[in-house]
C-alpha atoms as a PDB file:
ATOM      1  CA  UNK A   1     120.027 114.760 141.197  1.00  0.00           C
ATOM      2  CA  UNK A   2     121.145 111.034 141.621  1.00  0.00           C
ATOM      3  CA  UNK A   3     119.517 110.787 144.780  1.00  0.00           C
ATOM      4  CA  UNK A   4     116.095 111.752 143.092  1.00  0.00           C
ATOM      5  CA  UNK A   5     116.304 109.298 140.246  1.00  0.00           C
ATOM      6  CA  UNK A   6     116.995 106.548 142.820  1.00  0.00           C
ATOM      7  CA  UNK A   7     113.752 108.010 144.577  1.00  0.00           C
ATOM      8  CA  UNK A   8     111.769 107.659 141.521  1.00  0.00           C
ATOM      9  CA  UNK A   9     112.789 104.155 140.270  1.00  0.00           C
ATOM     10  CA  UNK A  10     112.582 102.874 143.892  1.00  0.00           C
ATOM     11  CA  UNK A  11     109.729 100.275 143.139  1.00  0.00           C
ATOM     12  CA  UNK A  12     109.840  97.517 139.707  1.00  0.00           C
ATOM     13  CA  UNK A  13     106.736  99.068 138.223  1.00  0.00           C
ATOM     14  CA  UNK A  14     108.601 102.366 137.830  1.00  0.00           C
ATOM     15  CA  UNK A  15     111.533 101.030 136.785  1.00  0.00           C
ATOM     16  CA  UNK A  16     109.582  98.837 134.178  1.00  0.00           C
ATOM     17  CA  UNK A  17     107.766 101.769 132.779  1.00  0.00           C
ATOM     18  CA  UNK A  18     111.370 103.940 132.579  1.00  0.00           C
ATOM     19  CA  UNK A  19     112.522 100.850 130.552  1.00  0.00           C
ATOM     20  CA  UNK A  20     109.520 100.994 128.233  1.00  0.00           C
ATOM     21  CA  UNK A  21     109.405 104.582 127.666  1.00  0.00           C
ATOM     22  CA  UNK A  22     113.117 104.901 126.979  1.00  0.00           C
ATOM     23  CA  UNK A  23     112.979 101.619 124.820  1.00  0.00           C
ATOM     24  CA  UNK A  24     109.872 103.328 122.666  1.00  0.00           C
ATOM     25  CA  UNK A  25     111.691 106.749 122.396  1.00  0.00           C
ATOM     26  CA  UNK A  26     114.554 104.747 121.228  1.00  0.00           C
ATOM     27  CA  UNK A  27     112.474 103.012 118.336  1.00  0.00           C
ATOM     28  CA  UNK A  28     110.871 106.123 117.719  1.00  0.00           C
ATOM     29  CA  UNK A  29     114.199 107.979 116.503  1.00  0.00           C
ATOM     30  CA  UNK A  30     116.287 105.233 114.999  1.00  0.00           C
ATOM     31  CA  UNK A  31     112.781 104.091 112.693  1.00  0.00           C
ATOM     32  CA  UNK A  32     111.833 107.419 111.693  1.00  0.00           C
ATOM     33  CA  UNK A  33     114.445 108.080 108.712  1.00  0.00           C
ATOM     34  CA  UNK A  34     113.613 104.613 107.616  1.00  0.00           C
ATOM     35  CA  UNK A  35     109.518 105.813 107.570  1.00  0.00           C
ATOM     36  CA  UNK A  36     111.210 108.774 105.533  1.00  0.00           C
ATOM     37  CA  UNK A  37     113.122 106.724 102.956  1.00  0.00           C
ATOM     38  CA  UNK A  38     110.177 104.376 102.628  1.00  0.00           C
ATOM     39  CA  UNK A  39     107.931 107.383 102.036  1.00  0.00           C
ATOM     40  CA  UNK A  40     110.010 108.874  99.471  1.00  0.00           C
ATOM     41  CA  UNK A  41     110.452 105.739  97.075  1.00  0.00           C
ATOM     42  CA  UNK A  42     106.718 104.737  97.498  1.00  0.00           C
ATOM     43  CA  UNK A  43     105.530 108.131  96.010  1.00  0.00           C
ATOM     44  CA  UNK A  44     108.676 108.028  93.102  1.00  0.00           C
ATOM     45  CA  UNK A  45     107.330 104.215  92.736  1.00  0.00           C
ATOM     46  CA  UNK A  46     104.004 104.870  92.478  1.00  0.00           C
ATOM     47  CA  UNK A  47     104.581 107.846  90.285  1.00  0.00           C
ATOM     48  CA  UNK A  48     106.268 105.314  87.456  1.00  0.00           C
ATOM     49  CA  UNK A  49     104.255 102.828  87.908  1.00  0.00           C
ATOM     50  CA  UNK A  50     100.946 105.127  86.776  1.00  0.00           C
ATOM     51  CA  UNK A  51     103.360 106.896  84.010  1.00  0.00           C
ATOM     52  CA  UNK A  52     104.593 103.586  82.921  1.00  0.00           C
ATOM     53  CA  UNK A  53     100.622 102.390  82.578  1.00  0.00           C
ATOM     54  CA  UNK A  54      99.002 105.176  81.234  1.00  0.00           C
ATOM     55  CA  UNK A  55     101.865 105.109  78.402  1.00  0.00           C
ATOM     56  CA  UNK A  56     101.352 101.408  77.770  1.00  0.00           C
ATOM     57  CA  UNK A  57      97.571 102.033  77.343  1.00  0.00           C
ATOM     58  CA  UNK A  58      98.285 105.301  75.294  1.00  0.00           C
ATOM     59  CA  UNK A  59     100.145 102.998  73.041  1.00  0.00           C
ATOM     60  CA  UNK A  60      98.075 100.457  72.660  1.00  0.00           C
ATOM     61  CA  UNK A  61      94.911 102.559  71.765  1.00  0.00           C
ATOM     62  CA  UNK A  62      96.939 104.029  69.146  1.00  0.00           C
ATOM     63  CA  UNK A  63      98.087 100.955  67.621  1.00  0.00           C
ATOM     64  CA  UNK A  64      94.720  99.218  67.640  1.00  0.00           C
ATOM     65  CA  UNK A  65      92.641 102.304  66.305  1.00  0.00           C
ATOM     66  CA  UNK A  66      95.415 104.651  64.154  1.00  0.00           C
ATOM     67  CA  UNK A  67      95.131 102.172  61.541  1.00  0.00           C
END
């Protein structure tokens, strides 16, 4: 098995493009739970923000025109 990895990566532009792949797969799984985190207080954050708006404007009306 060793001997066909050294096979493989005999040339730079092999071992260049092991290097990138492994570096990208590597990036891949350590950034994804941060994508996941980031996801999941955007839509809670977003979800205030238009609660927290439409009850400032639902106040407003009603104190300018319950009169």
């Amino acid at each position: 098995m060793l001997k066909k990895i050294k096979e493989k990566f005999t040339n730079a532009d092999n071992v260049i493009d092991g290097i990138v792949d492994f570096g990208l797969l590597v990036f891949d799984v350590l950034s994804s739970p941060i994508l996941l985190v980031m996801r999941i207080v955007r839509y809670y954050l977003k979800k205030w923000i238009k609660t927290f708006i439409k009850t400032f404007l639902k106040k407003t009306y009603h104190k300018i025109y319950d009169k």
